[in-house]
Each structure stands twice: as structure tokens, then as C-alpha cells.
C-alpha atoms as a PDB file:
ATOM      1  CA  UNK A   1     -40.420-146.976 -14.881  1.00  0.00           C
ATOM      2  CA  UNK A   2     -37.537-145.858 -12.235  1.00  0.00           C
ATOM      3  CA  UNK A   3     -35.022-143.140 -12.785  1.00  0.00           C
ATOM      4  CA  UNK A   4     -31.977-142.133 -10.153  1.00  0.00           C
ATOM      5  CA  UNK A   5     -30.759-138.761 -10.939  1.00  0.00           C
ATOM      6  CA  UNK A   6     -27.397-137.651  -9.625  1.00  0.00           C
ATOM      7  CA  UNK A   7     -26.437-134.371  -8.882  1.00  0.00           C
ATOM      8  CA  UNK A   8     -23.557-132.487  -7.078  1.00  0.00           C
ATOM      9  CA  UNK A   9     -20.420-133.491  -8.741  1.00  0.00           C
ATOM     10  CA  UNK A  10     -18.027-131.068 -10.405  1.00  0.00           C
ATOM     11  CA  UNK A  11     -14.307-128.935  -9.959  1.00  0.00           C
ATOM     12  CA  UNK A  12     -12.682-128.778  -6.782  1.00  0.00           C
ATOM     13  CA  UNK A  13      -9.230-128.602  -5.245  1.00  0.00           C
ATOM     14  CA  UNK A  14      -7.458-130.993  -3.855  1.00  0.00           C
ATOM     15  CA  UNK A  15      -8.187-131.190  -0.130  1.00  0.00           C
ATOM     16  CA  UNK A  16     -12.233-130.000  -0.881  1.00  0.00           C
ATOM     17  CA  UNK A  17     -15.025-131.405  -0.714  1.00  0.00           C
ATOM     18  CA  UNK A  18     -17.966-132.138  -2.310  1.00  0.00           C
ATOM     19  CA  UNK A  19     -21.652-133.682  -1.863  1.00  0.00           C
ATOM     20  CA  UNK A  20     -23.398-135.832  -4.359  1.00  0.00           C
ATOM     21  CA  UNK A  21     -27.369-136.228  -4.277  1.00  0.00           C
ATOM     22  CA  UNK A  22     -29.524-139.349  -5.814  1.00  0.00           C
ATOM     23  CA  UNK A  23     -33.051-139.666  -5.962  1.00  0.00           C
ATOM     24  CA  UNK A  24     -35.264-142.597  -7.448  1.00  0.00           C
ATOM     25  CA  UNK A  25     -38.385-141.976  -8.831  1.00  0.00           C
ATOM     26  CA  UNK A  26     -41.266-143.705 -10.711  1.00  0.00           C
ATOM     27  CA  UNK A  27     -43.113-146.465  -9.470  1.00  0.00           C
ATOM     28  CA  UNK A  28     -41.518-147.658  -6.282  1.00  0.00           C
ATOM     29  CA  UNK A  29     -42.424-150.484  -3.861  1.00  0.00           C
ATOM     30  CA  UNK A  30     -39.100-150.936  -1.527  1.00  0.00           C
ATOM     31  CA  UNK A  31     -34.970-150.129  -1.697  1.00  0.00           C
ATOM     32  CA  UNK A  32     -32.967-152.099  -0.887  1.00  0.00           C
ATOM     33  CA  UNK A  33     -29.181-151.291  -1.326  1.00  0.00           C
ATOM     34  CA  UNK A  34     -27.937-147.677  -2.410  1.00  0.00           C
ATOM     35  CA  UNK A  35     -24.915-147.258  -3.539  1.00  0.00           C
ATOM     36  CA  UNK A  36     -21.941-145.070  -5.072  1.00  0.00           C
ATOM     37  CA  UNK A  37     -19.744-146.771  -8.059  1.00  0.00           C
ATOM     38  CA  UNK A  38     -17.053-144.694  -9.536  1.00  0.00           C
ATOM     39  CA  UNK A  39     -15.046-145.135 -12.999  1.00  0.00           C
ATOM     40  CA  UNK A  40     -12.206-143.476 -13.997  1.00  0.00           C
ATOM     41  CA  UNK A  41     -10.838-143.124 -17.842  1.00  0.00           C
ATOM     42  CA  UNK A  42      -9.290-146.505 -18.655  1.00  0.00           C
ATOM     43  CA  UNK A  43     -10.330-148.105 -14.721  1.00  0.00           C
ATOM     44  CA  UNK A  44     -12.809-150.740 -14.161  1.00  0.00           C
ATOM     45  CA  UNK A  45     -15.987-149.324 -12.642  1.00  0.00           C
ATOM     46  CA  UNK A  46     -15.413-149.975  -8.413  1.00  0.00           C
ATOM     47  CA  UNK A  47     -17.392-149.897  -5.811  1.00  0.00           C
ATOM     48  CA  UNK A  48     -16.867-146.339  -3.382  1.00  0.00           C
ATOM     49  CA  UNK A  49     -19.797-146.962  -0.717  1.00  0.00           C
ATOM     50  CA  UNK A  50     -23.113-148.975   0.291  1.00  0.00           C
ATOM     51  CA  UNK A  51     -25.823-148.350   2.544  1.00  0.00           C
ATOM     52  CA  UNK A  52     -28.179-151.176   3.310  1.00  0.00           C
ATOM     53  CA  UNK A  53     -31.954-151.040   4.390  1.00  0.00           C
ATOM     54  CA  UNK A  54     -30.706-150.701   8.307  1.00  0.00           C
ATOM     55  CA  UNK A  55     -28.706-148.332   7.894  1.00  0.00           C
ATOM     56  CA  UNK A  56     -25.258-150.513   7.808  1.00  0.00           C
ATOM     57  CA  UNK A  57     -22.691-149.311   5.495  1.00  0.00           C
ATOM     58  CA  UNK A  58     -19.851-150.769   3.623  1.00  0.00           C
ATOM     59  CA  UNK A  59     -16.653-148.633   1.900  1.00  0.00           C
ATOM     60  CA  UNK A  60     -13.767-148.958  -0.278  1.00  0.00           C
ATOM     61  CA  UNK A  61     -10.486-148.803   1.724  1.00  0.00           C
ATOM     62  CA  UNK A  62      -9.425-145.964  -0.435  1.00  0.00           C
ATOM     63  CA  UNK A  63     -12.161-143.725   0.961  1.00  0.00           C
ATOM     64  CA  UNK A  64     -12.474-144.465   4.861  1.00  0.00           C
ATOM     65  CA  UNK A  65     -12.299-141.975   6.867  1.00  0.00           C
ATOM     66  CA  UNK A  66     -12.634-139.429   3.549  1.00  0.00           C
ATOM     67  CA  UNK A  67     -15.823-140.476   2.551  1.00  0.00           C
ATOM     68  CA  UNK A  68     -19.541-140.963   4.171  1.00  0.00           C
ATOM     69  CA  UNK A  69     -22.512-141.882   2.363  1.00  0.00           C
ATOM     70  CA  UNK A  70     -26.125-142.020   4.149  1.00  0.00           C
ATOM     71  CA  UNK A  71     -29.339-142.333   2.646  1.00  0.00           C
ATOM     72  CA  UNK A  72     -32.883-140.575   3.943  1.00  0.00           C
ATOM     73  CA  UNK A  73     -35.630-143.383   2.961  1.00  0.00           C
ATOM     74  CA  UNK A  74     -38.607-140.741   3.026  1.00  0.00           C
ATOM     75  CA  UNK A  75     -37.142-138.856   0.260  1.00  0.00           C
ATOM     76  CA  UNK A  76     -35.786-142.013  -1.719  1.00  0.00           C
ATOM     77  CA  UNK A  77     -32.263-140.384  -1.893  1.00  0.00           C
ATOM     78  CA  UNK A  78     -28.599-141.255  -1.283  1.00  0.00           C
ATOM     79  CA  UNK A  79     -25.806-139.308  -0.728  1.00  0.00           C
ATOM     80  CA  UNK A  80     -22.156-139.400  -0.866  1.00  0.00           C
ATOM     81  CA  UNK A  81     -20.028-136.454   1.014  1.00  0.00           C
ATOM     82  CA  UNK A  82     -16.779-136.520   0.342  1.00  0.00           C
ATOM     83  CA  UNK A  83     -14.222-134.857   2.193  1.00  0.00           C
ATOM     84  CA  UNK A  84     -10.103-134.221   1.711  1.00  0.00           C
ATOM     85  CA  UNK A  85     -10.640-134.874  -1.764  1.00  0.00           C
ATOM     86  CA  UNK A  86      -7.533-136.172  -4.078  1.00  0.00           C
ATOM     87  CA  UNK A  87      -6.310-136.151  -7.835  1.00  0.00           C
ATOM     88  CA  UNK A  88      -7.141-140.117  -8.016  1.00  0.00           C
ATOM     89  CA  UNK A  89     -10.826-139.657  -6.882  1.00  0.00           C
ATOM     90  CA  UNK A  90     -11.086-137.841 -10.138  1.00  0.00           C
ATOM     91  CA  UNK A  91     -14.128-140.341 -12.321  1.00  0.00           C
ATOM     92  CA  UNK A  92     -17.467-140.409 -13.129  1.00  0.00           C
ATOM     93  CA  UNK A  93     -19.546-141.073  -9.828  1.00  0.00           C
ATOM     94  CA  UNK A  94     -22.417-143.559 -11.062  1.00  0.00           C
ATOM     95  CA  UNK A  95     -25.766-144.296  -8.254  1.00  0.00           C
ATOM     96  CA  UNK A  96     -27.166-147.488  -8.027  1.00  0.00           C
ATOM     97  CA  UNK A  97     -30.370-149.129  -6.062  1.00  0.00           C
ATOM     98  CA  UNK A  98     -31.696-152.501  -5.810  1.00  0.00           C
ATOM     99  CA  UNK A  99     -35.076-151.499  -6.412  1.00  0.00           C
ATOM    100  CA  UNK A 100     -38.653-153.627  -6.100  1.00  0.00           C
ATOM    101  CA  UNK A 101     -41.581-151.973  -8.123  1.00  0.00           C
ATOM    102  CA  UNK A 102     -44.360-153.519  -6.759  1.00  0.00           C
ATOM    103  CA  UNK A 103     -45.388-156.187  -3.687  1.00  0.00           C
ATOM    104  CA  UNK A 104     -44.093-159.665  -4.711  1.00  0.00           C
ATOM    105  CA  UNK A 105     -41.748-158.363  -7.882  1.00  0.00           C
ATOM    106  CA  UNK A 106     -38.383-159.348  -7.758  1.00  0.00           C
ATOM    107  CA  UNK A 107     -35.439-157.188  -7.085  1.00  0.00           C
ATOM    108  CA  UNK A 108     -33.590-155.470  -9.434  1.00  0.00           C
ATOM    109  CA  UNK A 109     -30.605-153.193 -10.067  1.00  0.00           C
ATOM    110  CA  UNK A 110     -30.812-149.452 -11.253  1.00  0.00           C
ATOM    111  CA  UNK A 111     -28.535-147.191 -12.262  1.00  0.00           C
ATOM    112  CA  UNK A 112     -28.010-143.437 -12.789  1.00  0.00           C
ATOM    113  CA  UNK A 113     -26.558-141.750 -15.615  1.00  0.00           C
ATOM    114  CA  UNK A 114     -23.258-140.592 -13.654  1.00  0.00           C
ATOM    115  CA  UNK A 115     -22.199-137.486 -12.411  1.00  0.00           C
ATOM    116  CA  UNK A 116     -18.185-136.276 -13.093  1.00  0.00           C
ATOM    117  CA  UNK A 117     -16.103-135.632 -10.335  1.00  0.00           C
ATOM    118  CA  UNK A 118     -12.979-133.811 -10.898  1.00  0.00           C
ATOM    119  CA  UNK A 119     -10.057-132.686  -8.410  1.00  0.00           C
ATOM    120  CA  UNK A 120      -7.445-131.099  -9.205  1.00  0.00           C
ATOM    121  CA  UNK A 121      -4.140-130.849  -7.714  1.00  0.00           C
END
């Protein structure tokens, strides 16, 4: 069985910041792609960053420059800082891995339970 447990979100001012933490555990052979999805009330759930096994990342427009997400593959974890915070990033913050359990099992796709991020203005 794999888990990915988020932690980090929370209050904060327009213009903070915050950090969000996700670890997978359980019975792990490889990552692949970690990522952040966010969905606010009555939004589609979107895509806010990606960080594939090199090391190459991918963002949502609305986040460049705001936003940085890394991963550290010894601990299994992914993180999302995220600076100069607005009203609109304001959603629940859901992790996600492409995850193989064993040598020679197929990918697939995990996701934590979300994490609420709230700014206020």
C-alpha cells in the first residue's frame, strides 16, 4: 500500500508565503513524477507544478516566478514553496506521484488527501 501525506498549508496574508511538504510511504520501488494539483470551490482541479525524475520542472503560468516546487528523492518527498501569495491561490492543494511498487509493475498514479490553502486579502 502507498500513502502521500501533505502537510504545511493553512492562513496567510496576502503577499506571504507558505511551504507545503509530501511524503510517500509504503512499499515503494521508483517515482516518477511529483506533483502539486490545486482545486478551488466550484474550479476544476489544475495542475500548479511538476517535477520529473531529472529534476526538470513544469508550472502553471499563474504561478511562475511565485511558486517553486523541488523534490529530495532520499526522503521520497515533494515540496511546493510558495511565495507573494494571492486571494485566487486560495484551494485545496492535492500531491500526486506516479508511483511503481515493485521491479517490473506498472506505473501508477497516487494521490494525497489535500491540504487547504487559504490567503486572505
Amino acid at each position: 500500500q502507498v500513502q502521500l501525506v501533505e502537510s504545511g498549508g493553512g492562513l496567510v496574508q496576502a503577499g506571504g508565503s507558505l511551504r507545503l511538504s509530501c511524503v510517500a510511504s509504503g512499499s515503494i520501488f521508483s517515482i516518477n513524477t511529483m506533483g502539486w494539483y490545486r482545486q478551488a470551490p466550484g474550479k476544476q482541479r489544475e495542475l500548479v507544478a511538476a517535477v520529473f525524475t531529472g529534476g526538470r520542472t513544469n508550472s502553471a503560468d499563474s504561478v511562475k516566478g511565485r511558486f517553486t516546487i523541488t523534490r529530495d528523492n532520499t526522503r521520497d518527498t515533494v515540496y511546493l514553496q510558495m511565495n507573494s501569495l494571492k486571494p485566487e491561490d486560495t484551494a485545496i492543494y492535492y500531491c500526486n506521484a506516479d508511483i511503481v511498487q515493485w521491479f517490473g509493475a506498472r506505473t501508477r498514479q497516487y494521490w494525497g488527501q489535500g491540504t487547504q490553502v487559504t490567503v486572505s486579502s
